[in-house]
C-alpha atoms as a PDB file:
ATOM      1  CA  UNK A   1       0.000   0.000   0.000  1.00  0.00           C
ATOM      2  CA  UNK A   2       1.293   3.735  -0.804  1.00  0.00           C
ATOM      3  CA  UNK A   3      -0.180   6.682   0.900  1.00  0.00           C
ATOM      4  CA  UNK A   4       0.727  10.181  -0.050  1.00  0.00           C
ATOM      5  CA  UNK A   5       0.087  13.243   2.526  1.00  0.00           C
ATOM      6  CA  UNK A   6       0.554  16.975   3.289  1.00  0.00           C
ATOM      7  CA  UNK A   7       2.779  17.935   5.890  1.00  0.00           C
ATOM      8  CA  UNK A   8       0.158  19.889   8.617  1.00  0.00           C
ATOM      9  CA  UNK A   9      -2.427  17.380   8.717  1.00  0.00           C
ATOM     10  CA  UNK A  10      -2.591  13.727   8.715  1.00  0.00           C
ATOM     11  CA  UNK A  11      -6.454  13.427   8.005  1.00  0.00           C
ATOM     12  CA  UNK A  12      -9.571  14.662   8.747  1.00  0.00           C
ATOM     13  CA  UNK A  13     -13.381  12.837   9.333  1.00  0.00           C
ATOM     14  CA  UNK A  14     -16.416  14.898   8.553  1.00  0.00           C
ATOM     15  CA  UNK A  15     -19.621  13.247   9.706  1.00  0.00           C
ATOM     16  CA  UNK A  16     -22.613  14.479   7.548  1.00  0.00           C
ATOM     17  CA  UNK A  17     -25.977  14.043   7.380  1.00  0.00           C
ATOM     18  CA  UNK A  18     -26.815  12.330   3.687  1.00  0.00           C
ATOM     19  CA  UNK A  19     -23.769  10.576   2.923  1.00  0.00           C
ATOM     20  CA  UNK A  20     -25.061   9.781  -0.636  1.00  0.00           C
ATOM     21  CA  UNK A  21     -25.397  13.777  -0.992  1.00  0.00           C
ATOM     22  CA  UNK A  22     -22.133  13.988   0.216  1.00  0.00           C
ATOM     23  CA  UNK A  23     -20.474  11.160  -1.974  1.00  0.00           C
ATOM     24  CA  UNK A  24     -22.251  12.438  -4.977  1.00  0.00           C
ATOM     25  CA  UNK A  25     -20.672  16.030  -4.285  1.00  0.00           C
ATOM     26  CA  UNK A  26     -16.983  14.992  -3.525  1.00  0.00           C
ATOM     27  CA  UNK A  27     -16.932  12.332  -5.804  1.00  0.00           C
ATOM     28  CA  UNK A  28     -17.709  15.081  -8.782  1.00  0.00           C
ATOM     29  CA  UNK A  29     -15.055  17.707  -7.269  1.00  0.00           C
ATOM     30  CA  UNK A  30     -12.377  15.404  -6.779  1.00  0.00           C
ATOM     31  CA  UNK A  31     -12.691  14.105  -9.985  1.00  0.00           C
ATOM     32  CA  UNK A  32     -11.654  17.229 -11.406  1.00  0.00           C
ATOM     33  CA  UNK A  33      -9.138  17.829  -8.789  1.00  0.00           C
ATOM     34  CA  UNK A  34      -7.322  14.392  -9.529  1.00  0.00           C
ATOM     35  CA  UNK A  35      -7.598  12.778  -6.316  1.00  0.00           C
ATOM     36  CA  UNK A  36      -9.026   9.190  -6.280  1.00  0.00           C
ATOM     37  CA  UNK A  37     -11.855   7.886  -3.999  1.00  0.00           C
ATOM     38  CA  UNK A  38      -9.668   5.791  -1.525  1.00  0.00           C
ATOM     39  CA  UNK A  39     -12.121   3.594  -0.559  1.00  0.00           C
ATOM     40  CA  UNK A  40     -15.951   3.080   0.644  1.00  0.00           C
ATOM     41  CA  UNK A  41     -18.651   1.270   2.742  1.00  0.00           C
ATOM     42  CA  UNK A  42     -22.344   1.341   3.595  1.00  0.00           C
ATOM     43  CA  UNK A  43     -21.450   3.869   6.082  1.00  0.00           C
ATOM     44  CA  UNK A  44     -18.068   6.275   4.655  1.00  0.00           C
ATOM     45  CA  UNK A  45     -15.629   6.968   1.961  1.00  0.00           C
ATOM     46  CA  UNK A  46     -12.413   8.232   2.073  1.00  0.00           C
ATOM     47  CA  UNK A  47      -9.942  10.029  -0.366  1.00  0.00           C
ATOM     48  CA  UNK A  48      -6.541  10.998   0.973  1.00  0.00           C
ATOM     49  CA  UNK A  49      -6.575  12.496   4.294  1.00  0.00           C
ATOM     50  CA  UNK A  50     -10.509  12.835   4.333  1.00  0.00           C
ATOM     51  CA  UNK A  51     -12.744  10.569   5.668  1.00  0.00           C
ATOM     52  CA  UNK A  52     -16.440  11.196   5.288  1.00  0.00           C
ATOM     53  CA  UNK A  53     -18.784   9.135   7.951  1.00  0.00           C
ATOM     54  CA  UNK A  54     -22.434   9.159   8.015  1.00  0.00           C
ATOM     55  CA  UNK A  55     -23.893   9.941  11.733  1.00  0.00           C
ATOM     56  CA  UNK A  56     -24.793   5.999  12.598  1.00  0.00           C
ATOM     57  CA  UNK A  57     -21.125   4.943  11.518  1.00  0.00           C
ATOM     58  CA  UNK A  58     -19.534   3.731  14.475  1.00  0.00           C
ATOM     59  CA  UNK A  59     -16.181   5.775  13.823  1.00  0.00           C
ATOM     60  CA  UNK A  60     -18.497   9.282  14.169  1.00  0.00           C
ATOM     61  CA  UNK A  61     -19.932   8.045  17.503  1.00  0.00           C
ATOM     62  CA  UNK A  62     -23.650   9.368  16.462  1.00  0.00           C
ATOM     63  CA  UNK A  63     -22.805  12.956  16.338  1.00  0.00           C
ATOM     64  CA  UNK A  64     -22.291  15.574  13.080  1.00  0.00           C
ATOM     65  CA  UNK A  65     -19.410  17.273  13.188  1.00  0.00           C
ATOM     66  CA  UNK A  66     -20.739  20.447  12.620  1.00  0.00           C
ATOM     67  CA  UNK A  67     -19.629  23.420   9.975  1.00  0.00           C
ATOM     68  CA  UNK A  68     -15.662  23.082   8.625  1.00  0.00           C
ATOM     69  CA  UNK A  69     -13.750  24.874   5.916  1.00  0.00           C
ATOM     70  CA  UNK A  70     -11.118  22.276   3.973  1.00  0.00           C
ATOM     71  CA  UNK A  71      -9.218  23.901   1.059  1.00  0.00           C
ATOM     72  CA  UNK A  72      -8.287  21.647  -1.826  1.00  0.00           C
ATOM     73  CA  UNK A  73      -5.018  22.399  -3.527  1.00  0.00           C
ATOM     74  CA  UNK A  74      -5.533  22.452  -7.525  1.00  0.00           C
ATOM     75  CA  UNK A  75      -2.783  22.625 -10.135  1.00  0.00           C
ATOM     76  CA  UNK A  76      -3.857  26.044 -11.643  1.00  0.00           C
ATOM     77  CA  UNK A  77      -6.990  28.383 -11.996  1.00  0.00           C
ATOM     78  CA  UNK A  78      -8.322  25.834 -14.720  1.00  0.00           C
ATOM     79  CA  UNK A  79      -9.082  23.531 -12.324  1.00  0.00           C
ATOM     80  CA  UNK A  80      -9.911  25.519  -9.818  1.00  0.00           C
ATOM     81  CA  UNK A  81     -12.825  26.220 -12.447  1.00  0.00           C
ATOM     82  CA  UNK A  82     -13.900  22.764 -12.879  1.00  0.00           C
ATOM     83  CA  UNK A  83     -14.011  22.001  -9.196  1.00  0.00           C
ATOM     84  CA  UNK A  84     -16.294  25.321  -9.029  1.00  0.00           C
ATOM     85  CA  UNK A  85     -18.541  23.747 -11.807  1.00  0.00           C
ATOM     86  CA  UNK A  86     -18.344  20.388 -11.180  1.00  0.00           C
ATOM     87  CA  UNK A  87     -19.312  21.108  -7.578  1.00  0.00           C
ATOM     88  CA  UNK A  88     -22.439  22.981  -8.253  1.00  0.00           C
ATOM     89  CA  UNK A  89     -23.370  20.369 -10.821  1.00  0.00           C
ATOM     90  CA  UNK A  90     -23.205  18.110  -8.062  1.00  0.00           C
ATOM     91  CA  UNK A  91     -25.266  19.723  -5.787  1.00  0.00           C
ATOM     92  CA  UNK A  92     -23.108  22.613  -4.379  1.00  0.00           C
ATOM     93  CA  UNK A  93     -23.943  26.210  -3.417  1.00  0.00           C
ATOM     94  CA  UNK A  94     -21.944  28.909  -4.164  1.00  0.00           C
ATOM     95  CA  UNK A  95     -19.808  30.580  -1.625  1.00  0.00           C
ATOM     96  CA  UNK A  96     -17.748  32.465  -3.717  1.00  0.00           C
ATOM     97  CA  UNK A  97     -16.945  32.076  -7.262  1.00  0.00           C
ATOM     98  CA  UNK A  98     -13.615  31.828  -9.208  1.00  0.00           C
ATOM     99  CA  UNK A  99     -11.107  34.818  -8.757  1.00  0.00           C
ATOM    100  CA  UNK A 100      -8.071  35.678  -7.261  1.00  0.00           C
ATOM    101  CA  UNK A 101      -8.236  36.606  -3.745  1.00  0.00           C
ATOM    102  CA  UNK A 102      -5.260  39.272  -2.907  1.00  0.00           C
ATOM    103  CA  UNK A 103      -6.077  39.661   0.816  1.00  0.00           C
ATOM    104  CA  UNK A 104      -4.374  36.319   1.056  1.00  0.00           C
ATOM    105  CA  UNK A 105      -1.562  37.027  -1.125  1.00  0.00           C
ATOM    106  CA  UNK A 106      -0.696  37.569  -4.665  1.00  0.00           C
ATOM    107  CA  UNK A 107      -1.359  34.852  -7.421  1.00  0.00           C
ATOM    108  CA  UNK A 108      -3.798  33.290  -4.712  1.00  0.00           C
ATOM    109  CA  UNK A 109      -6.908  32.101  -7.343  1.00  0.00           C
ATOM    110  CA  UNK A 110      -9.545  29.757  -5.259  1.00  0.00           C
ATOM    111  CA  UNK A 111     -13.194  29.357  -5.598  1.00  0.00           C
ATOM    112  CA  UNK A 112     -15.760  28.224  -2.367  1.00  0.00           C
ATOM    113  CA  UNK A 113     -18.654  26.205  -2.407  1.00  0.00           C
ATOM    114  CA  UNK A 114     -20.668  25.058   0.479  1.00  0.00           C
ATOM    115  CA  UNK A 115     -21.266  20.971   0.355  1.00  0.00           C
ATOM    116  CA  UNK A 116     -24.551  19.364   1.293  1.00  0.00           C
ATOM    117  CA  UNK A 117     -23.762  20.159   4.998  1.00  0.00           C
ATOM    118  CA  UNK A 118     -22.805  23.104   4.754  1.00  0.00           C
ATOM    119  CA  UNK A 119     -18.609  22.902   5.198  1.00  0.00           C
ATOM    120  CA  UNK A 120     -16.778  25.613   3.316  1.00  0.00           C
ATOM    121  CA  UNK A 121     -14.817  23.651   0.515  1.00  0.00           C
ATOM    122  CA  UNK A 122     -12.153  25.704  -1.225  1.00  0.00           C
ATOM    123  CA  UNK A 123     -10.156  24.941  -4.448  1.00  0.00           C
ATOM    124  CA  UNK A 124      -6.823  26.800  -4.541  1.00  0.00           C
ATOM    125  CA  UNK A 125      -3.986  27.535  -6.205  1.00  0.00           C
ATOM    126  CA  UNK A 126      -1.477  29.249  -4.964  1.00  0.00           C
ATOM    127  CA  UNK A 127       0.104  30.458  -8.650  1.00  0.00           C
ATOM    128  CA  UNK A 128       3.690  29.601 -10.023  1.00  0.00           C
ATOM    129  CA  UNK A 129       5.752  28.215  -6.965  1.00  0.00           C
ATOM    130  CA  UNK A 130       8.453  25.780  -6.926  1.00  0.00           C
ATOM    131  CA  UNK A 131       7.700  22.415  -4.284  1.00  0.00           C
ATOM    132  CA  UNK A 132      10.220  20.239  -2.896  1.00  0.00           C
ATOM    133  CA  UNK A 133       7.965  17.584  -3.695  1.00  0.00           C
ATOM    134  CA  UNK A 134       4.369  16.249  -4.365  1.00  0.00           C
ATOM    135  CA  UNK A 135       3.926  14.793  -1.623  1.00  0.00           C
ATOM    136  CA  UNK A 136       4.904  12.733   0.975  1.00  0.00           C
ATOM    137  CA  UNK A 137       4.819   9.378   0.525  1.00  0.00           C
ATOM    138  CA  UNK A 138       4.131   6.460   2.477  1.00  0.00           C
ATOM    139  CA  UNK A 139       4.394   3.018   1.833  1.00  0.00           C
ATOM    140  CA  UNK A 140       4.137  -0.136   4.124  1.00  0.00           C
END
């Protein structure tokens, strides 16, 4: 098995209140954003470092996690579009379209939608930077 992650956080579990609402909407934005469903039951799904839980799951311990924001990295403003698109298609709302936001710092392009819960989801991209790598990667 090979895991890739971030360096800040390891994962994080959102417990929502229609998981098939919620599947339906991540599985259309990560699509675009190039980052495979991980894996799935009756109950969750999880790509990368997020898990997604319905309430009765037994890892969410019967309680919604309330109201998050998660920010997606994307590879440039294109996608950043077609995670905007894609999300509403799927069921979205807008919380703030495509465009570069300066009051974070220049170059920084995102777009916001709110998912079927109501967690802030961001697609950003930062603009032309050099990384020291993709990721970090994992195996065992």
């Amino acid at each position: 098995m090979e895991l890739h992650r971030g360096r800040l956080i390891d994962h994080v579990q959102l417990v929502v209140g229609n998981l098939k609402a919620s599947r339906r909407f991540y599985e259309a934005v990560f699509k675009v954003l190039d980052i495979p469903i991980g894996g799935s039951a009756e109950d969750y799904f999880w790509a990368d470092e997020l898990f997604v839980s319905s309430a009765d799951s037994r890892a969410a311990q019967g309680k919604l996690t309330g109201r998050h924001h998660l920010a997606f990295q994307a590879k440039d403003r294109a996608m950043v579009d077609a995670f905007y698109k894609a999300g509403l298609e799927a069921g979205g709302t807008d919380n703030g379209a495509p465009g570069e936001r300066q009051q974070y710092h220049p170059g920084y392009y995102a777009a916001f939608l709110l998912d079927p819960d109501g967690n802030n989801i961001e697609a950003v991209f930062h603009g032309p930077a050099n990384r020291s790598a993709a990721s970090v990667k994992i195996t065992f």
